[in-house]
C-alpha atoms as a PDB file:
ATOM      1  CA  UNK A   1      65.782  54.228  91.075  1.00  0.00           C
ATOM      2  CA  UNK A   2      66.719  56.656  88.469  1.00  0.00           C
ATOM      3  CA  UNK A   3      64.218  58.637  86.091  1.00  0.00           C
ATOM      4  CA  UNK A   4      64.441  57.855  82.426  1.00  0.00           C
ATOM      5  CA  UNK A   5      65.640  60.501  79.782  1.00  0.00           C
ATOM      6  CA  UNK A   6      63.081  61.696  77.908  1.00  0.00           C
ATOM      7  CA  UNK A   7      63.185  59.591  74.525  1.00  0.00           C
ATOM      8  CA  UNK A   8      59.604  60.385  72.692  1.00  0.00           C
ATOM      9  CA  UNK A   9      57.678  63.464  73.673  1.00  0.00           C
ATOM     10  CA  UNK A  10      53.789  62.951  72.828  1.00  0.00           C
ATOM     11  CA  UNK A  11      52.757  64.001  69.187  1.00  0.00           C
ATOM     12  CA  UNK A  12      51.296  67.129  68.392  1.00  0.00           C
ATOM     13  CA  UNK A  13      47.658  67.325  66.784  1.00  0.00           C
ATOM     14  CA  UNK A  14      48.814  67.491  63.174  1.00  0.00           C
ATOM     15  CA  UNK A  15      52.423  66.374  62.025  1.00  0.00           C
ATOM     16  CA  UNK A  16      54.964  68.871  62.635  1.00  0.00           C
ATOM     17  CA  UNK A  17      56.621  69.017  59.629  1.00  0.00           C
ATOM     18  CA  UNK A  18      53.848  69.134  56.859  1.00  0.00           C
ATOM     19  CA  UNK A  19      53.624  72.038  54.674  1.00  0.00           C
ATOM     20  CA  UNK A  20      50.026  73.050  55.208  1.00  0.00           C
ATOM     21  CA  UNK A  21      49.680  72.130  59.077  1.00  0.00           C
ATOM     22  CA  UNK A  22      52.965  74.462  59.733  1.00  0.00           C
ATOM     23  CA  UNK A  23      51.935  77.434  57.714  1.00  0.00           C
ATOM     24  CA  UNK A  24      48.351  77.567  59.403  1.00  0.00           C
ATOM     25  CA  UNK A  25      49.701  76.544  62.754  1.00  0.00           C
ATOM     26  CA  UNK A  26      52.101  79.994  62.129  1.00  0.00           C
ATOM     27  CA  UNK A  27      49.226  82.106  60.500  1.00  0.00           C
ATOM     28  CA  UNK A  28      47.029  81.348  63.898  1.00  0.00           C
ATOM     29  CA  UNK A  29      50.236  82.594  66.261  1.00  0.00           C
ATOM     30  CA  UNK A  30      50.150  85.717  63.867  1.00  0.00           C
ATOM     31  CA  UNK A  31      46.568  86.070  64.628  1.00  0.00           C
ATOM     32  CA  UNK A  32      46.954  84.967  68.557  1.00  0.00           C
ATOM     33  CA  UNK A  33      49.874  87.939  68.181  1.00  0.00           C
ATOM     34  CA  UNK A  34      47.943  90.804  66.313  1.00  0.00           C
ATOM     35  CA  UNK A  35      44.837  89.935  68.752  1.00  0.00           C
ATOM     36  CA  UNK A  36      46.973  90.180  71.876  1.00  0.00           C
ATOM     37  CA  UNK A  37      48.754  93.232  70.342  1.00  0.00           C
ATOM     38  CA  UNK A  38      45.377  94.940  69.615  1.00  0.00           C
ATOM     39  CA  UNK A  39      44.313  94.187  73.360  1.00  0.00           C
ATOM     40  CA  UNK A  40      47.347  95.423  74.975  1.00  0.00           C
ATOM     41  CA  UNK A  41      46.393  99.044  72.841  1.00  0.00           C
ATOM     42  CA  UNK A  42      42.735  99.269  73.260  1.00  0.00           C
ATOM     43  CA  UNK A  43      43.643  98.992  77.004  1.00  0.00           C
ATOM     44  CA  UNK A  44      45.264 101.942  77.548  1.00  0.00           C
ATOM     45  CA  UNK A  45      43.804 102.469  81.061  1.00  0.00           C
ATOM     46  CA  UNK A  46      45.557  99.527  82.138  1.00  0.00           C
ATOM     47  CA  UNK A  47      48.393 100.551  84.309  1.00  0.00           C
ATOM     48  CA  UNK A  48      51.914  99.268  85.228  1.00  0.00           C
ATOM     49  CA  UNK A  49      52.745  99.490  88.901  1.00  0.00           C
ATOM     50  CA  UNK A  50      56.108  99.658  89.711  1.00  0.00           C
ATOM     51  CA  UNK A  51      56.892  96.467  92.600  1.00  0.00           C
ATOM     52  CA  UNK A  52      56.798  99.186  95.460  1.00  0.00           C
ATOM     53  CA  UNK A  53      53.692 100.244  94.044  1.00  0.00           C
ATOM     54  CA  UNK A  54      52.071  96.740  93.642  1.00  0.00           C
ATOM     55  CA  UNK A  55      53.008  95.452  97.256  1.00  0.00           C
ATOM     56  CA  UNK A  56      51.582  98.977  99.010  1.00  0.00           C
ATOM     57  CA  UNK A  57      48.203  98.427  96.749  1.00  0.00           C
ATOM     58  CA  UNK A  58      47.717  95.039  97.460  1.00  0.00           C
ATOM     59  CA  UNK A  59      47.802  95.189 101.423  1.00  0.00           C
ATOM     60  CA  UNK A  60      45.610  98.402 100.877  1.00  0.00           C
ATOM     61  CA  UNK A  61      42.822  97.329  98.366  1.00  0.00           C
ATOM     62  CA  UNK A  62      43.131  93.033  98.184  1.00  0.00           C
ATOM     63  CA  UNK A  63      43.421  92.597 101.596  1.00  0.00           C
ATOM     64  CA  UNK A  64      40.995  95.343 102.431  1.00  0.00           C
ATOM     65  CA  UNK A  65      37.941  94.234  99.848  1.00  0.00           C
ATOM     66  CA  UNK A  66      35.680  92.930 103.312  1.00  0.00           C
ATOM     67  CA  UNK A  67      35.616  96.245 104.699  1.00  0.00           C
ATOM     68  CA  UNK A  68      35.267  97.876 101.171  1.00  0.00           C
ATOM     69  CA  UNK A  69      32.283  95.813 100.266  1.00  0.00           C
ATOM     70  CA  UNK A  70      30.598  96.559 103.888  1.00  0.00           C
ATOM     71  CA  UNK A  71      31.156 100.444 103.361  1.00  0.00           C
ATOM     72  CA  UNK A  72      29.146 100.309 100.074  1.00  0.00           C
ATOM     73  CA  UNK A  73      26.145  98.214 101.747  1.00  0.00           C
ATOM     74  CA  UNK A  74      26.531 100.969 104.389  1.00  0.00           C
ATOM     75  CA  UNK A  75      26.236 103.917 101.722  1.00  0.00           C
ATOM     76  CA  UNK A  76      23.596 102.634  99.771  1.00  0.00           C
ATOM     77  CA  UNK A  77      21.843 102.538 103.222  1.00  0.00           C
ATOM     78  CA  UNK A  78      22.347 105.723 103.919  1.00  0.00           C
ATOM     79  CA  UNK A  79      23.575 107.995 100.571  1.00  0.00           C
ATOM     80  CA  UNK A  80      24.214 110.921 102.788  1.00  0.00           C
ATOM     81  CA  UNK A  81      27.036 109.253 103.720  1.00  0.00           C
ATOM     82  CA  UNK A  82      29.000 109.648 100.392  1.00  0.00           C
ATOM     83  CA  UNK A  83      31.046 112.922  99.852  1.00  0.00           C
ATOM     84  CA  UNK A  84      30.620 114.945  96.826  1.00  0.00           C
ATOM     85  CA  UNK A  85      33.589 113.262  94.474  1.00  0.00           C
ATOM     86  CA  UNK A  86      31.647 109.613  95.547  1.00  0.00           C
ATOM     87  CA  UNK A  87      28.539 108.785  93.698  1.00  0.00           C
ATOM     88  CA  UNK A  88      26.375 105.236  93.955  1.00  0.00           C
ATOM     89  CA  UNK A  89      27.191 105.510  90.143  1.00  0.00           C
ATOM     90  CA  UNK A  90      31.048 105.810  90.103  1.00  0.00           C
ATOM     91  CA  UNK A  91      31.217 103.566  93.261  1.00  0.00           C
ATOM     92  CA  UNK A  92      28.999 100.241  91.159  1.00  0.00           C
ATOM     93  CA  UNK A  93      31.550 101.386  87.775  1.00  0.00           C
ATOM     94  CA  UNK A  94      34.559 100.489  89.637  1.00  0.00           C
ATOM     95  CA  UNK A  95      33.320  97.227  91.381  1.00  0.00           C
ATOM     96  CA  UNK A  96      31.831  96.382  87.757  1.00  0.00           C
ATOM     97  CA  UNK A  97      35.397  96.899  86.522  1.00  0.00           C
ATOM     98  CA  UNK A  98      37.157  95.335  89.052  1.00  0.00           C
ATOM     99  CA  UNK A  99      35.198  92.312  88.618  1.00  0.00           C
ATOM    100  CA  UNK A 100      35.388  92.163  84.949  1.00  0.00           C
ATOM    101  CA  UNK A 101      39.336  92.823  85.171  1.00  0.00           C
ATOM    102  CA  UNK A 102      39.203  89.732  87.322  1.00  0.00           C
ATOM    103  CA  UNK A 103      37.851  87.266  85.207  1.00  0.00           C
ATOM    104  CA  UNK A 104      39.883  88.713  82.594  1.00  0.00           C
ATOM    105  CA  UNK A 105      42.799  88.333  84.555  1.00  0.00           C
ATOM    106  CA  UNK A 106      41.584  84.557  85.201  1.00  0.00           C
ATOM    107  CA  UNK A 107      41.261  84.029  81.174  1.00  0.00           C
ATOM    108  CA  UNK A 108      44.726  85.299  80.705  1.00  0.00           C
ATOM    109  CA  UNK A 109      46.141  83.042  82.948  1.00  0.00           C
ATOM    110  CA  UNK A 110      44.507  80.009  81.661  1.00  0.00           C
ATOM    111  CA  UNK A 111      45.999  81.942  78.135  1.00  0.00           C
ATOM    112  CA  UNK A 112      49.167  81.874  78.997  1.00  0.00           C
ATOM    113  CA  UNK A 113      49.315  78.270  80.597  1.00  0.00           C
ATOM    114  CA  UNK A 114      47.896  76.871  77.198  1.00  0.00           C
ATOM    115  CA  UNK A 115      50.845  78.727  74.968  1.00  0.00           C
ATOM    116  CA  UNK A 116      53.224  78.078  77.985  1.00  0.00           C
ATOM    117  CA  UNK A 117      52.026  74.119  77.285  1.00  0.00           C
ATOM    118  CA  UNK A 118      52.108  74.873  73.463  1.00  0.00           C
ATOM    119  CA  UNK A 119      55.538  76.148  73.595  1.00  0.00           C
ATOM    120  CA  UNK A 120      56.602  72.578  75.232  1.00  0.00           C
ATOM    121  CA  UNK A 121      55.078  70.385  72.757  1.00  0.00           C
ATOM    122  CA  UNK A 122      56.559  72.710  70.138  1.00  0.00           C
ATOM    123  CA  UNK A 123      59.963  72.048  72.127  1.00  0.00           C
ATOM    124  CA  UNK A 124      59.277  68.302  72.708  1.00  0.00           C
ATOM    125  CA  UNK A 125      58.579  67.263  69.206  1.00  0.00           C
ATOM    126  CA  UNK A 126      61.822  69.413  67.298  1.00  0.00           C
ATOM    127  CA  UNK A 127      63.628  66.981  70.184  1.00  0.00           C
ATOM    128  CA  UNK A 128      61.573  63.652  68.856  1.00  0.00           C
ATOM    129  CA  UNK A 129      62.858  65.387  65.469  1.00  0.00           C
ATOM    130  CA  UNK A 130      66.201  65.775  66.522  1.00  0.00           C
ATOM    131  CA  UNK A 131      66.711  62.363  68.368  1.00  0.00           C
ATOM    132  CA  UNK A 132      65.191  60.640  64.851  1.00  0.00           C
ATOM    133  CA  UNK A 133      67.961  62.799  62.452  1.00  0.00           C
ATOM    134  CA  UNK A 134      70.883  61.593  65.334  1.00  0.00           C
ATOM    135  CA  UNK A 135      69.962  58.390  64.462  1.00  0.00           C
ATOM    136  CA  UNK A 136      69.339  58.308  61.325  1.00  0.00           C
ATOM    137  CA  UNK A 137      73.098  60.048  60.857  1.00  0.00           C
ATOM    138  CA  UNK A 138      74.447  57.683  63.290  1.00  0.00           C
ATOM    139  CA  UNK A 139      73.309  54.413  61.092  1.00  0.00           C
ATOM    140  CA  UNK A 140      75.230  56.002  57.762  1.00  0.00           C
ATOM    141  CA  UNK A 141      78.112  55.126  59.911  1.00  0.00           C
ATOM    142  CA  UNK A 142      81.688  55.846  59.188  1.00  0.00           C
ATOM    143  CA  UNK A 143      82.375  57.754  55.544  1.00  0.00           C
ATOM    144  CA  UNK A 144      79.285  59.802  55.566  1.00  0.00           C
ATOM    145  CA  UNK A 145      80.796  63.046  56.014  1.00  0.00           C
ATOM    146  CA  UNK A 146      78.624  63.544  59.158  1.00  0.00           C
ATOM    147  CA  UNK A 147      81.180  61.781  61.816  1.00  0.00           C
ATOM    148  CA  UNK A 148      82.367  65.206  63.141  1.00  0.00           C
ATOM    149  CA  UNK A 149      78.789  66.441  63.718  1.00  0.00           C
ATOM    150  CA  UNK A 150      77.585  63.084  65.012  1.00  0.00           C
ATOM    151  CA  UNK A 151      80.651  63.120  67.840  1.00  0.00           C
ATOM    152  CA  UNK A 152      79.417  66.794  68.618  1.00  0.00           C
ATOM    153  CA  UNK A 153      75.594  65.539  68.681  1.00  0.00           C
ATOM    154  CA  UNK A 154      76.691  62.385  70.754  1.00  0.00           C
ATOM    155  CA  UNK A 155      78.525  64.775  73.225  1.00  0.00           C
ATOM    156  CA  UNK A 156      75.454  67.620  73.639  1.00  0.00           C
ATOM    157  CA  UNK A 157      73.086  64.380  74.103  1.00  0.00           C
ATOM    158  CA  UNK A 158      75.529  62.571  76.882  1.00  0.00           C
ATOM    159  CA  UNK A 159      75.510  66.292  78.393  1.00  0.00           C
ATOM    160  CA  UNK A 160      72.080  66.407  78.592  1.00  0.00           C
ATOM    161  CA  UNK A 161      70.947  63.103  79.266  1.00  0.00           C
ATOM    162  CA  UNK A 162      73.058  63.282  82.329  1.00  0.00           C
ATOM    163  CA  UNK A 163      71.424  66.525  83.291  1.00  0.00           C
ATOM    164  CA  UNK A 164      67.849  65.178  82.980  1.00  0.00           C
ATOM    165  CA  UNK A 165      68.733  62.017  84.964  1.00  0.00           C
ATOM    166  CA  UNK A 166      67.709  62.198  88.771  1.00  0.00           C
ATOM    167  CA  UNK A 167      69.930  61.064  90.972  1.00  0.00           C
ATOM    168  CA  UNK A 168      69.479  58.045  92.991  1.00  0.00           C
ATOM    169  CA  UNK A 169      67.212  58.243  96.255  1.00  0.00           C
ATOM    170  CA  UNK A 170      68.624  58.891  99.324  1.00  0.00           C
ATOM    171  CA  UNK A 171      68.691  55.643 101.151  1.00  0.00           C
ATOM    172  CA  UNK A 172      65.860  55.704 104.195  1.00  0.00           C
ATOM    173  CA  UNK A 173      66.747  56.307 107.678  1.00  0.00           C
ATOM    174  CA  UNK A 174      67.003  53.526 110.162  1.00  0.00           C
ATOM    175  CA  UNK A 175      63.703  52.034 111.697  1.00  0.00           C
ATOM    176  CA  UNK A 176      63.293  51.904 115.666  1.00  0.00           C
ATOM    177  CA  UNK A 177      61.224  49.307 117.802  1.00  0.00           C
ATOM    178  CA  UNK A 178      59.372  51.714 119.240  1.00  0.00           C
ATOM    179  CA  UNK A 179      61.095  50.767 122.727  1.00  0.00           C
ATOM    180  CA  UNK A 180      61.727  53.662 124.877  1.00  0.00           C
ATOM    181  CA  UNK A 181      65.315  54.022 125.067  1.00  0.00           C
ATOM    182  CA  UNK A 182      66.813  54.131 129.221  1.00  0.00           C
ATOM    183  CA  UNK A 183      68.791  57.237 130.184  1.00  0.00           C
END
């Protein structure tokens, strides 16, 4: 069975085209921008690791965050424990901002799935847009003045469409009885 090209994509909220809906629809990405822009310079204490880095921290501190926790119940049990450098204070700032960087970090991912999803419907509706404008061109026919683009849209789409099409299903394998077979 073979999958179908993709012929409509579903609408976006507001028509794509219409003057008001596009020019908010671009002011809030300027906003989403500046906002994201702003973030990324009020945190300067965030850090880029290089990979090396990343992969050495993780198996240290992720992997680690058990024995990490147990050591703090263990301190605050006995505070004579700590050295000089480690206070109850410093130790309950960094959880606190681990934690908080956490959720963040959980909020930015659920971010950048919904402009990742944005960013298809965007993509999925200049298509619908596209496929209605190949049409349209297609019915002027002959003696338009648009044959020579029409061939060239005709071509990309046959490209494509043949791209998006899954191939057929390999055929199952052979069923046995069950029987055991005699050697």
């Amino acid at each position: 069975m073979m999958q179908k090209a993709l012929t409509h994509a579903p609408s976006l909220p507001h028509p794509f085209y219409s003057g008001n809906a596009a020019t908010s629809r671009k002011s809030q990405i300027d906003a989403l921008d500046a906002a994201i822009r702003g973030a990324l310079s009020a945190g300067v204490f965030l850090q880029n690791l290089k990979p090396s880095d990343r992969t050495r921290l993780a198996r240290v501190g992720k992997k680690n965050e058990p024995f990490a926790d147990r050591s703090i119940v263990l301190a605050k049990q006995a505070p004579g424990l700590l050295t000089r450098q480690y206070t109850q204070e410093s130790i309950e700032g960094v959880k606190g901002s681990r934690e908080a960087l956490l959720a963040l970090s959980s909020l930015l991912a659920l971010l950048k799935r919904s402009v990742d999803d944005t960013a298809l419907l965007f993509s999925a509706e200049l298509y619908t847009t596209a496929l209605s404008i190949y049409e349209t061109a297609k019915r002027l026919g002959p003696g338009s003045g648009h044959e020579e683009l029409v061939n060239q849209l005709r071509e990309l789409k046959r490209r494509r469409s043949k791209k998006v099409t899954a191939p057929a299903p390999a055929p199952a394998p052979a069923q046995t009885t069950g029987a055991p077979t005699q050697g």
